[in-house]
C-alpha atoms as a PDB file:
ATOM      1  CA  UNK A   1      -3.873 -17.686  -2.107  1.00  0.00           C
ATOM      2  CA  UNK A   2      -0.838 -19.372  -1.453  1.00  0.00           C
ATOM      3  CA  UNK A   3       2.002 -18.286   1.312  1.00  0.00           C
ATOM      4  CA  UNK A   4       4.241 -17.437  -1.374  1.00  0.00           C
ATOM      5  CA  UNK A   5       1.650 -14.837  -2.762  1.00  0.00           C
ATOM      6  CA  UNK A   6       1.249 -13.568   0.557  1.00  0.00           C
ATOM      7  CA  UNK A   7       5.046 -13.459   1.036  1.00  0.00           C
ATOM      8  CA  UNK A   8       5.492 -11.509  -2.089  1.00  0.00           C
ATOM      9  CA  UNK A   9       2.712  -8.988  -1.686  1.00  0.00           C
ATOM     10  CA  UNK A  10       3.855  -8.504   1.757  1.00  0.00           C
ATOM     11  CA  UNK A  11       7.648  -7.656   0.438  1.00  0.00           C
ATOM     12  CA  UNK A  12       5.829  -5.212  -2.236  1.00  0.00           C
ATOM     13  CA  UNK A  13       3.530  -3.492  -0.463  1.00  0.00           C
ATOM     14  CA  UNK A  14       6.642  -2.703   2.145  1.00  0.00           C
ATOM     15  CA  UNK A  15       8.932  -1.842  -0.318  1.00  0.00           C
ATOM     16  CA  UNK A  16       6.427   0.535  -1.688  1.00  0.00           C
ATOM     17  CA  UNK A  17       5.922   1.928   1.677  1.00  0.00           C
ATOM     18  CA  UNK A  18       9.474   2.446   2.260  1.00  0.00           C
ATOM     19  CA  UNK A  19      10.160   4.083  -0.482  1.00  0.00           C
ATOM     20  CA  UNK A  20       6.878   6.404  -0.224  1.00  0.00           C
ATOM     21  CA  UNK A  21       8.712   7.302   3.209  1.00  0.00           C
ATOM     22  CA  UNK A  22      12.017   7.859   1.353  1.00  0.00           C
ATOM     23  CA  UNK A  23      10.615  10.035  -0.721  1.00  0.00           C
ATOM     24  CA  UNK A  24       7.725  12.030   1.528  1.00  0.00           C
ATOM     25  CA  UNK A  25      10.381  11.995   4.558  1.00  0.00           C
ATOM     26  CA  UNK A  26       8.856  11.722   8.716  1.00  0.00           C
ATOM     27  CA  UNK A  27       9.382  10.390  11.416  1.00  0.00           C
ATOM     28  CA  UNK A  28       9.091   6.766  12.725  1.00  0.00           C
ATOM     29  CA  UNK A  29       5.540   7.587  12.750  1.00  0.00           C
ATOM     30  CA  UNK A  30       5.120   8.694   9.674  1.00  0.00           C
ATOM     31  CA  UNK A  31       6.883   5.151   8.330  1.00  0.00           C
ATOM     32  CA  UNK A  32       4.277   3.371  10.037  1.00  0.00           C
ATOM     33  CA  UNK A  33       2.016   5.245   8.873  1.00  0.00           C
ATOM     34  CA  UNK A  34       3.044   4.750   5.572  1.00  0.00           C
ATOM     35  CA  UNK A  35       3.185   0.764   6.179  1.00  0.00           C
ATOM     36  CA  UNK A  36       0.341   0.259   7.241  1.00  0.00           C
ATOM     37  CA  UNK A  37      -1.525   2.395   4.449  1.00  0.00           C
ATOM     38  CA  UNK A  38       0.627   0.463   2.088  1.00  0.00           C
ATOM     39  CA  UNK A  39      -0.721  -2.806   3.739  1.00  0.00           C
ATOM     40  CA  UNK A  40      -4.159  -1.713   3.271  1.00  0.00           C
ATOM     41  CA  UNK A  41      -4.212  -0.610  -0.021  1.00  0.00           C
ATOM     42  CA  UNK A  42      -2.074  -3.411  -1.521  1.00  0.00           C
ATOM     43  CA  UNK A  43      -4.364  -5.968   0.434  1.00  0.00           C
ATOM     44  CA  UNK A  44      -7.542  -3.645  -1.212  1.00  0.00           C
ATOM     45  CA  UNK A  45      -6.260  -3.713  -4.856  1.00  0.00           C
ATOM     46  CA  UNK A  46      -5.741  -7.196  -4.677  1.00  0.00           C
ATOM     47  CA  UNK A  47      -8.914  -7.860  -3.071  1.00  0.00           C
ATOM     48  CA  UNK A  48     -11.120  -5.842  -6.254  1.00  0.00           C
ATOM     49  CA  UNK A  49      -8.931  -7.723  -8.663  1.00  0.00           C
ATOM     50  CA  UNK A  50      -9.733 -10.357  -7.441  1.00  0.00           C
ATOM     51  CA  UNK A  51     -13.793  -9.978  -7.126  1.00  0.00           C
ATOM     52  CA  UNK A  52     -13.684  -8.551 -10.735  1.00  0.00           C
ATOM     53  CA  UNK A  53     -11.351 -10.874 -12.169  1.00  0.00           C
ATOM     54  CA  UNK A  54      -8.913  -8.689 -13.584  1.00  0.00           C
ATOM     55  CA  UNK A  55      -5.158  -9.998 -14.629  1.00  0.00           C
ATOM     56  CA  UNK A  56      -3.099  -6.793 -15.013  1.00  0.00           C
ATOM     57  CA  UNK A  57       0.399  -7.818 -14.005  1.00  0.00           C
ATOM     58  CA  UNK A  58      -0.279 -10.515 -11.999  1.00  0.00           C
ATOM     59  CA  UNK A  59       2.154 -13.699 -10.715  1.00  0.00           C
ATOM     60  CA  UNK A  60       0.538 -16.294 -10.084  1.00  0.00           C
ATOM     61  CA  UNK A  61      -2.343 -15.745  -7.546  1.00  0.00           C
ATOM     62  CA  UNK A  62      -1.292 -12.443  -6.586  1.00  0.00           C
ATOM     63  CA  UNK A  63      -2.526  -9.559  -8.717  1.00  0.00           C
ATOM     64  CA  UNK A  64       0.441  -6.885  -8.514  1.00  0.00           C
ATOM     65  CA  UNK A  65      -0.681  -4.166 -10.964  1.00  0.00           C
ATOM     66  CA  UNK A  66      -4.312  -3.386  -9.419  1.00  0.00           C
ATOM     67  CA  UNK A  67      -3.092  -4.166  -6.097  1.00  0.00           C
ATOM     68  CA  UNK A  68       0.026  -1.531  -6.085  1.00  0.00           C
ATOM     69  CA  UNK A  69      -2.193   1.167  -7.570  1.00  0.00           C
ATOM     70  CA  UNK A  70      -4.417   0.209  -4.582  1.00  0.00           C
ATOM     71  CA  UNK A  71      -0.950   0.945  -2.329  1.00  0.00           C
ATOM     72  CA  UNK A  72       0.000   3.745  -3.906  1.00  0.00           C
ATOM     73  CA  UNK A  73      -3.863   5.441  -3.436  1.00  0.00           C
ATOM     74  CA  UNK A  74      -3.848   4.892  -0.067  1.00  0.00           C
ATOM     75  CA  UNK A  75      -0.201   5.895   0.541  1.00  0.00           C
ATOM     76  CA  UNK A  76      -1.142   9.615  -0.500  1.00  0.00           C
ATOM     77  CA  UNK A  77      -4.672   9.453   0.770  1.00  0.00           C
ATOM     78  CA  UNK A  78      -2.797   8.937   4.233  1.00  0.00           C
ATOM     79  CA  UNK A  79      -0.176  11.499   3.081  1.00  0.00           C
ATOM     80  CA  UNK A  80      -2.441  13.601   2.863  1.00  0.00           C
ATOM     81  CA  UNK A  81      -4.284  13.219   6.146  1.00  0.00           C
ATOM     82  CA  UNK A  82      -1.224  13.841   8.472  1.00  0.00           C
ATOM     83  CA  UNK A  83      -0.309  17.357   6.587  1.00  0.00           C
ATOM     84  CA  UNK A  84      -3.842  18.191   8.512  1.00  0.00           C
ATOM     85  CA  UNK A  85      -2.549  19.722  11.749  1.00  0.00           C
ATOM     86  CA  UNK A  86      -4.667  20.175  14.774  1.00  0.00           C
ATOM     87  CA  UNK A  87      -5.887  23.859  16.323  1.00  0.00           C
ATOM     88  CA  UNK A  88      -3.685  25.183  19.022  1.00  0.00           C
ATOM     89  CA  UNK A  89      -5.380  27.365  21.297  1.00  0.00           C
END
């Protein structure tokens, strides 16, 4: 994969964090949560793309399509796990 590629999915899978966090709403910790599952997943969907050889919506080396719906997965699979709120005794 070329820098570019990695430039690109890095701007993508940011945006799409970002704007999970616009929408979803937290604090600072919540945004990097959100990142950093967007990271993951984006670097995830890419990565099975890749391995099976699928092209949906992909530039170049960088296979967008399966890699945001890897994003997106993991952005409300980690949504989910911080509505879980520990016991108070």
């Amino acid at each position: 994969m070329t820098i570019p590629s990695l430039l690109l999915g890095f701007i993508i899978s940011t945006l799409l964090g970002l704007g999970f966090h616009i929408w979803k709403g937290g604090g600072a910790g919540r945004l990097l949560l959100y990142l950093l599952m967007s990271w993951i997943g984006f670097g995830i969907g890419h990565y099975i793309a890749e391995q099976l050889n699928w092209n949906f919506a992909s530039i170049g080396p960088l296979h967008i399509g399966l890699a945001s719906m890897g994003s997106l997965m993991c952005l409300f699979f980690g949504h989910w796990l911080s509505l879980v709120e520990p016991e108070k005794k």
